[in-house]
PDB file of N, CA and C in Angstrom:
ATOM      1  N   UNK A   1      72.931 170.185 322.167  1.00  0.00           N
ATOM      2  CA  UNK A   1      71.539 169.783 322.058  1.00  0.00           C
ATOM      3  C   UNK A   1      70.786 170.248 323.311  1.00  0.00           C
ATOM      4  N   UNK A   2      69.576 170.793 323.289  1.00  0.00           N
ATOM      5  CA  UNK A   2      68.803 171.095 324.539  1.00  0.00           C
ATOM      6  C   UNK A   2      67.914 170.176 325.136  1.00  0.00           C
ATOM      7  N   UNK A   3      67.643 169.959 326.435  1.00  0.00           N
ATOM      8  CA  UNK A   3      67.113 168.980 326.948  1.00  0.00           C
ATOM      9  C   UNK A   3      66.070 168.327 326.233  1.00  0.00           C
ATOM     10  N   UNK A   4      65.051 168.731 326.232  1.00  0.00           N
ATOM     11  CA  UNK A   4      64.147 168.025 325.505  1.00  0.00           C
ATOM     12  C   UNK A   4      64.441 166.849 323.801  1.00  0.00           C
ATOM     13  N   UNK A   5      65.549 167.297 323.575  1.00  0.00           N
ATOM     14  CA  UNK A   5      66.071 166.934 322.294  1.00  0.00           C
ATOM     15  C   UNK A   5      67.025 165.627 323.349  1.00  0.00           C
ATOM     16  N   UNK A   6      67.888 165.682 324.219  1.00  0.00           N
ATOM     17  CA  UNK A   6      68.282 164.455 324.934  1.00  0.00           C
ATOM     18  C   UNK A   6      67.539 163.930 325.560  1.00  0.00           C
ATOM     19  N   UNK A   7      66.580 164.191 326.031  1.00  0.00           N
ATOM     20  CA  UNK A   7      65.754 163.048 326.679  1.00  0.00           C
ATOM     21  C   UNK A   7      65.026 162.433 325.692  1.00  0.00           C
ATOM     22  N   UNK A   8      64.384 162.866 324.768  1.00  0.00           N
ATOM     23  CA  UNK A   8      64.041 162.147 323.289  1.00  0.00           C
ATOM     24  C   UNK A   8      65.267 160.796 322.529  1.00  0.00           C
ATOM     25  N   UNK A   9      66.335 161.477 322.764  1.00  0.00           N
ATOM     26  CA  UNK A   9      67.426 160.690 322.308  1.00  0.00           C
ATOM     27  C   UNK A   9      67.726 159.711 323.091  1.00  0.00           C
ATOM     28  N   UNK A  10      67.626 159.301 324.360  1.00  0.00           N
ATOM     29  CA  UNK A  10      67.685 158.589 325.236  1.00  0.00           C
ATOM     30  C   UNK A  10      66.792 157.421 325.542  1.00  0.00           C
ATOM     31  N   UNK A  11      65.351 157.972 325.250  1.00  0.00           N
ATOM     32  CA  UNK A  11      64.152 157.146 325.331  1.00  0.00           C
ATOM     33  C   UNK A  11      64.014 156.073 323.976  1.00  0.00           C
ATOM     34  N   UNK A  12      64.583 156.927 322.944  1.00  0.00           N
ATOM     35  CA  UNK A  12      64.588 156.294 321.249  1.00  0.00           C
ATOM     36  C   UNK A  12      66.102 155.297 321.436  1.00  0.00           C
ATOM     37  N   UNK A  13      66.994 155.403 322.009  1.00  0.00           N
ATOM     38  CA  UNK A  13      68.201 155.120 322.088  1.00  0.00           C
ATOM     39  C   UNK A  13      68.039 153.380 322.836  1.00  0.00           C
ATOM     40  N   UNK A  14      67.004 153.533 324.014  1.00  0.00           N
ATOM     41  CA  UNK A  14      66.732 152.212 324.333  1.00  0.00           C
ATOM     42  C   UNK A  14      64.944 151.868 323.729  1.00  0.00           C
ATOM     43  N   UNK A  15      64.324 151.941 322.233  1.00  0.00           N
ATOM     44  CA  UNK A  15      63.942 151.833 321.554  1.00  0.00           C
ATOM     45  C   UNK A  15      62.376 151.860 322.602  1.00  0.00           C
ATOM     46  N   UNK A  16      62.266 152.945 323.454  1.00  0.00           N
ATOM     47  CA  UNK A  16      61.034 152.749 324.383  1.00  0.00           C
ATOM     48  C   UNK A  16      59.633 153.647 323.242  1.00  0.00           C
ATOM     49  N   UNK A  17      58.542 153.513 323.961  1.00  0.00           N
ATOM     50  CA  UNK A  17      57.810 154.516 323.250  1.00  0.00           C
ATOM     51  C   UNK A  17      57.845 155.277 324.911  1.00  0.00           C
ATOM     52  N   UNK A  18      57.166 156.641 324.373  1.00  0.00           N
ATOM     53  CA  UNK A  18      56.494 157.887 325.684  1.00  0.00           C
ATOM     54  C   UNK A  18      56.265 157.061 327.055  1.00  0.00           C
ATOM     55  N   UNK A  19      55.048 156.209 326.816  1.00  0.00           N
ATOM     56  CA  UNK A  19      54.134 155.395 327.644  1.00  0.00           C
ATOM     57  C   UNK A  19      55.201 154.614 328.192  1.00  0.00           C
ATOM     58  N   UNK A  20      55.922 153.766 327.932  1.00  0.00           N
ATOM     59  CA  UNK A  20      57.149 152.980 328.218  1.00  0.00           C
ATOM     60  C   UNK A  20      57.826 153.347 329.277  1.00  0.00           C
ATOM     61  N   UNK A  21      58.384 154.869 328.629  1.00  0.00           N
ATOM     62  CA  UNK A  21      59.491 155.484 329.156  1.00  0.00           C
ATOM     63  C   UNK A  21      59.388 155.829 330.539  1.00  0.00           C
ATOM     64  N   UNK A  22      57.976 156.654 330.502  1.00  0.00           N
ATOM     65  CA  UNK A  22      57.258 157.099 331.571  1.00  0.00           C
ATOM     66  C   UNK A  22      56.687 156.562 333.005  1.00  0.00           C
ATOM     67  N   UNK A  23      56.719 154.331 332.773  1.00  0.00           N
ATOM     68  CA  UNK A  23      56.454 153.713 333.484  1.00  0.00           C
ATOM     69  C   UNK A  23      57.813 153.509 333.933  1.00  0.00           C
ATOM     70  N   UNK A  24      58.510 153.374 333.258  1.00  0.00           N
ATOM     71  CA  UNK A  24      60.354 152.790 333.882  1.00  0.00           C
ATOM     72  C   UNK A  24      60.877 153.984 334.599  1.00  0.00           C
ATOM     73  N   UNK A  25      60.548 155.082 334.263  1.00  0.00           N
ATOM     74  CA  UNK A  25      60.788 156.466 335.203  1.00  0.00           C
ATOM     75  C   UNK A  25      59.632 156.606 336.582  1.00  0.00           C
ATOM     76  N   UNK A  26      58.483 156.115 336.453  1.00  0.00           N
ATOM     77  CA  UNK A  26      57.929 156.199 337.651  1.00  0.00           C
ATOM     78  C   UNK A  26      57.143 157.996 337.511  1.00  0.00           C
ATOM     79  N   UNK A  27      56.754 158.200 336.099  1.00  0.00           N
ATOM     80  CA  UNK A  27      56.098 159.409 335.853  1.00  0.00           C
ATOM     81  C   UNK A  27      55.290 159.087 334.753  1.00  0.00           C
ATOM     82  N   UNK A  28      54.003 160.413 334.618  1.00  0.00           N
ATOM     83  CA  UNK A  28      53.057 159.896 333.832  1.00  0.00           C
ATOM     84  C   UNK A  28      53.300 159.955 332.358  1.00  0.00           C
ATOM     85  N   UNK A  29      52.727 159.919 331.512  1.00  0.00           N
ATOM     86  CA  UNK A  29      53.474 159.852 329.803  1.00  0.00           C
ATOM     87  C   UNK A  29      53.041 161.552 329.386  1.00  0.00           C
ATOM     88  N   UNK A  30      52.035 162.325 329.899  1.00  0.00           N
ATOM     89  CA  UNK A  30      52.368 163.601 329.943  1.00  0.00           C
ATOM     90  C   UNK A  30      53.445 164.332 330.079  1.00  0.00           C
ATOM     91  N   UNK A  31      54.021 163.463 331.472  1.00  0.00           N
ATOM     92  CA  UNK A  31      55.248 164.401 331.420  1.00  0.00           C
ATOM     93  C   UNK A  31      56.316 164.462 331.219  1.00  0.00           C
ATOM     94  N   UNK A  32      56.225 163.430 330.340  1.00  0.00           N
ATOM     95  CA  UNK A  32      58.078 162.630 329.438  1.00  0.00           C
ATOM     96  C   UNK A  32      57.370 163.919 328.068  1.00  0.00           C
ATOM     97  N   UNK A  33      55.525 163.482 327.696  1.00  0.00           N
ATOM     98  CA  UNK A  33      55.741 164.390 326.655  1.00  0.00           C
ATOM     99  C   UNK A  33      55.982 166.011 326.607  1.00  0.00           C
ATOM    100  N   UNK A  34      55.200 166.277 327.773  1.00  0.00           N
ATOM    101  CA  UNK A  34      55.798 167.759 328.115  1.00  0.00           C
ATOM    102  C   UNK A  34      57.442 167.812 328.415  1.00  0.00           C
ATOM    103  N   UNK A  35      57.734 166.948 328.841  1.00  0.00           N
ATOM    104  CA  UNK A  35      59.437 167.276 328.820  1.00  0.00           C
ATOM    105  C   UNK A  35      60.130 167.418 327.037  1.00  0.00           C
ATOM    106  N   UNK A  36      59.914 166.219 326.315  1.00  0.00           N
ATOM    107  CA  UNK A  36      60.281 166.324 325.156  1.00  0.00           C
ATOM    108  C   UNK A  36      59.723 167.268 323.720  1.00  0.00           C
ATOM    109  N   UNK A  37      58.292 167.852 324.268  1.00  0.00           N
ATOM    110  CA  UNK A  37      58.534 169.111 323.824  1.00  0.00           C
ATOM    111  C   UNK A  37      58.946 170.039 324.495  1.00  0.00           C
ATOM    112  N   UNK A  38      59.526 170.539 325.324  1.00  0.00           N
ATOM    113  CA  UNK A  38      60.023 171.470 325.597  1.00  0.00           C
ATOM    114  C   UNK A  38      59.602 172.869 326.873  1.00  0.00           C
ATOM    115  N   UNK A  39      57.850 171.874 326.955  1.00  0.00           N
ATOM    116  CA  UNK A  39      57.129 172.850 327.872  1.00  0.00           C
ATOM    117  C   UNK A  39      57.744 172.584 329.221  1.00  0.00           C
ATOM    118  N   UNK A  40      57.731 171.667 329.926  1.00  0.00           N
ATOM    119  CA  UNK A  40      58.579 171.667 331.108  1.00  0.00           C
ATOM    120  C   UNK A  40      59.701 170.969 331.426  1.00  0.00           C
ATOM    121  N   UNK A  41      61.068 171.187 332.461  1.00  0.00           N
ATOM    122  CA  UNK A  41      61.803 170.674 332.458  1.00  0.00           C
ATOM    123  C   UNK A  41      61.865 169.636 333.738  1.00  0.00           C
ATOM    124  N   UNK A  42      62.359 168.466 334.254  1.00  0.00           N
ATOM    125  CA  UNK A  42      62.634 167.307 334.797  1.00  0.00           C
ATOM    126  C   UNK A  42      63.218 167.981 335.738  1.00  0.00           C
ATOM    127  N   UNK A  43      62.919 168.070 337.603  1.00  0.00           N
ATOM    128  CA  UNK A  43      63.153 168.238 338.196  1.00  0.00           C
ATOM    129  C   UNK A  43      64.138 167.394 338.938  1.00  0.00           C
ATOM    130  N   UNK A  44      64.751 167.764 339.657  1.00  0.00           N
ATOM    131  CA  UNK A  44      66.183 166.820 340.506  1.00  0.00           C
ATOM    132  C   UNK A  44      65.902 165.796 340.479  1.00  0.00           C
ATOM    133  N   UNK A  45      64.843 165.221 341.057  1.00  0.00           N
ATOM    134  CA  UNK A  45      64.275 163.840 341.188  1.00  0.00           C
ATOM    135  C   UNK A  45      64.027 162.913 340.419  1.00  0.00           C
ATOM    136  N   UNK A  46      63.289 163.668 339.356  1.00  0.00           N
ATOM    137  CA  UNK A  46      62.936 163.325 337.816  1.00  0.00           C
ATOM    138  C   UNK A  46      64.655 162.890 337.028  1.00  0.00           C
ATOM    139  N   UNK A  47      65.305 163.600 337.065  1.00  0.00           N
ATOM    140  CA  UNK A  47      66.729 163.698 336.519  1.00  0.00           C
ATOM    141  C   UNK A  47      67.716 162.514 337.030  1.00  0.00           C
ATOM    142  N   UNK A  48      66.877 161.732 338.340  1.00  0.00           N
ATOM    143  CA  UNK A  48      68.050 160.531 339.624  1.00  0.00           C
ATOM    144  C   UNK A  48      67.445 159.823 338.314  1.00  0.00           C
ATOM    145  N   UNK A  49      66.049 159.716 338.307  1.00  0.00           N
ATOM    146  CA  UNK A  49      65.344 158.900 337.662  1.00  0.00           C
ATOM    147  C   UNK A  49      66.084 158.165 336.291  1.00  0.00           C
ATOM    148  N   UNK A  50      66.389 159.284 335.688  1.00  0.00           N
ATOM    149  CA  UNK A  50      66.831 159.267 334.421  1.00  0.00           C
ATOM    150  C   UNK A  50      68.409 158.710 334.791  1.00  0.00           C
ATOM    151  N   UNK A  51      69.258 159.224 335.132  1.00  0.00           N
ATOM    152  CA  UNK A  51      70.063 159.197 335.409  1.00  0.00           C
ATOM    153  C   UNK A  51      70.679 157.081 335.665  1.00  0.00           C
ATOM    154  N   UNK A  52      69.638 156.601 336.719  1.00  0.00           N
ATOM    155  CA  UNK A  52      69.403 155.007 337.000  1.00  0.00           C
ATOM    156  C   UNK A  52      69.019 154.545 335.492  1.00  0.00           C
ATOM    157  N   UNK A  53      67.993 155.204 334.948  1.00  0.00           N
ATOM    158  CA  UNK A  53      67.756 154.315 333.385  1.00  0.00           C
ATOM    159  C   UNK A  53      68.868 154.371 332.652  1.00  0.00           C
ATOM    160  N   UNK A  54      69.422 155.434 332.418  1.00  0.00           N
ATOM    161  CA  UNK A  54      70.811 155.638 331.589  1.00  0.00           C
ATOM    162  C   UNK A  54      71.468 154.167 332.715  1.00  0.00           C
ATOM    163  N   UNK A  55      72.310 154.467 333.255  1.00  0.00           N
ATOM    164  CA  UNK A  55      72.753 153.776 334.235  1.00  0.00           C
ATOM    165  C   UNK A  55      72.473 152.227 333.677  1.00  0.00           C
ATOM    166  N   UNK A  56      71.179 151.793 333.812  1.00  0.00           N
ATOM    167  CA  UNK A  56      70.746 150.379 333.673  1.00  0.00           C
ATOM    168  C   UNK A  56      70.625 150.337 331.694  1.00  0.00           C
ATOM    169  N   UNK A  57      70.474 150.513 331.395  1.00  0.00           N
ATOM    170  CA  UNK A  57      70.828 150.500 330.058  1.00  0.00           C
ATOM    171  C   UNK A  57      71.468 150.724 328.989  1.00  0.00           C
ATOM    172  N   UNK A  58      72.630 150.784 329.930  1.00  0.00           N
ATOM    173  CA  UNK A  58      74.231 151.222 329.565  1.00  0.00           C
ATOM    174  C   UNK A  58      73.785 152.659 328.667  1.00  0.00           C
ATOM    175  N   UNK A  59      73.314 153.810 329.183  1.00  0.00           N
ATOM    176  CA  UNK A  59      73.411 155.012 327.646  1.00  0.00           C
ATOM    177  C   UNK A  59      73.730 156.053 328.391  1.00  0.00           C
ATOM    178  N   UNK A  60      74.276 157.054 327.665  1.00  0.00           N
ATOM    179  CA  UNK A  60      75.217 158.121 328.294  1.00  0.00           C
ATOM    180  C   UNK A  60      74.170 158.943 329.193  1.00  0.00           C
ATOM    181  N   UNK A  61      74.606 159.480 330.176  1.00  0.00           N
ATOM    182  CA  UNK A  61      73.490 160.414 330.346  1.00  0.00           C
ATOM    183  C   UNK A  61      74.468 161.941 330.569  1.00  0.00           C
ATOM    184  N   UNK A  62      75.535 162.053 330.442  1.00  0.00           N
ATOM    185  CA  UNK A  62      76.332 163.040 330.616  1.00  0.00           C
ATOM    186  C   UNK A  62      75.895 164.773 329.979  1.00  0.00           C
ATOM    187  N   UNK A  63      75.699 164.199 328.392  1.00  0.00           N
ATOM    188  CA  UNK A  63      74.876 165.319 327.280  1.00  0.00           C
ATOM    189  C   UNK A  63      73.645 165.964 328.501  1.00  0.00           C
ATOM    190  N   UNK A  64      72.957 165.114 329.054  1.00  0.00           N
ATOM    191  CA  UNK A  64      71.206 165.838 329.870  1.00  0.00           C
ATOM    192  C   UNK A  64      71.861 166.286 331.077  1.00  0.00           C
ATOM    193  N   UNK A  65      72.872 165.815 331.144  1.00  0.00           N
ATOM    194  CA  UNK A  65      73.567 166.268 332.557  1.00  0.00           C
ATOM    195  C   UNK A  65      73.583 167.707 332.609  1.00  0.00           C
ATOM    196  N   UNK A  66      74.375 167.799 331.514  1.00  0.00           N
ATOM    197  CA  UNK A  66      75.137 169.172 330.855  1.00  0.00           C
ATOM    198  C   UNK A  66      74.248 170.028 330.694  1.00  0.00           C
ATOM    199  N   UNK A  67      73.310 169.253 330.234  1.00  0.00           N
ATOM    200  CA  UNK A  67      72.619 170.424 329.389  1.00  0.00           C
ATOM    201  C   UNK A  67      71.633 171.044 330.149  1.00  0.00           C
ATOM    202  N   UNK A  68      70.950 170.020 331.693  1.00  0.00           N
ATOM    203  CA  UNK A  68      70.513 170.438 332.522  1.00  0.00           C
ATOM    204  C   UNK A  68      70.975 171.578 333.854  1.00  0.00           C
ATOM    205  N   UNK A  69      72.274 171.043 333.495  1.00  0.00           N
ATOM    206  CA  UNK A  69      72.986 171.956 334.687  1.00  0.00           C
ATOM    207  C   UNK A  69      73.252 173.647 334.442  1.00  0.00           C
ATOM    208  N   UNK A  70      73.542 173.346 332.996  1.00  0.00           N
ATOM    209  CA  UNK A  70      73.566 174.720 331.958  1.00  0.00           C
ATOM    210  C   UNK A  70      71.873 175.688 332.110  1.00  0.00           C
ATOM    211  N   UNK A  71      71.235 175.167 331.943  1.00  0.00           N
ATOM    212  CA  UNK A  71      69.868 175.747 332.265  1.00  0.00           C
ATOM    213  C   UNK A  71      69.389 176.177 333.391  1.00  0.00           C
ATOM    214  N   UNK A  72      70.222 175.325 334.591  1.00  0.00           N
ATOM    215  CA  UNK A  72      69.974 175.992 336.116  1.00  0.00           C
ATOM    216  C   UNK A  72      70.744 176.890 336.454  1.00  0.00           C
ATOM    217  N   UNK A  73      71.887 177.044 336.263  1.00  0.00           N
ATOM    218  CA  UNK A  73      72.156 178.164 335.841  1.00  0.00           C
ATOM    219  C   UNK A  73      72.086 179.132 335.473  1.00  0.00           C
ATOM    220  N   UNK A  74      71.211 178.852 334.065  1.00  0.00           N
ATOM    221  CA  UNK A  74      70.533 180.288 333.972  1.00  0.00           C
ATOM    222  C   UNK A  74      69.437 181.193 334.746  1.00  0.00           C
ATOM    223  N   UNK A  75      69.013 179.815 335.604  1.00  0.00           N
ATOM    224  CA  UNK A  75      67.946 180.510 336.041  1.00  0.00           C
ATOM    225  C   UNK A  75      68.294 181.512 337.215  1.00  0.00           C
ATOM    226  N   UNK A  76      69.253 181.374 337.903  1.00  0.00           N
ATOM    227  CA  UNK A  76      69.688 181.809 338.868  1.00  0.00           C
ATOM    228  C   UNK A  76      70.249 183.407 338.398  1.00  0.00           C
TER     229      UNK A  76
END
């Protein structure tokens, strides 16, 4: 699955909406929605972020891990 498709799954997984998601991450709801379509991706910081919500709401975060690390990669 590609990022935007796990961070969607994650946010629906602890039954948040955009706006929700975006306050418990400490970012605006633009940019959960630009993340989950696909226009931009969640920077290191953005990713701790995620990483503590997974964390606190018992849900995997391993899949965005992957799938993020796979993409930096490419960029290089």
């Amino acid at each position: 699955m590609d990022i935007s498709s796990e961070i969607k799954l994650i946010r629906q997984k602890a039954f948040m909406t955009q706006e929700n998601f975006a306050k418990e991450l400490n970012v605006s709801f633009s940019t959960v929605n630009r993340w989950e379509t696909g226009k931009t991706l969640p920077n290191i910081s953005a990713m701790k972020q995620i990483k503590i919500f997974c964390d606190k709401n018992n849900i995997s975060f391993k899949e965005l891990q992957n799938a993020w690390l796979s993409k930096a990669k490419e960029k290089r």
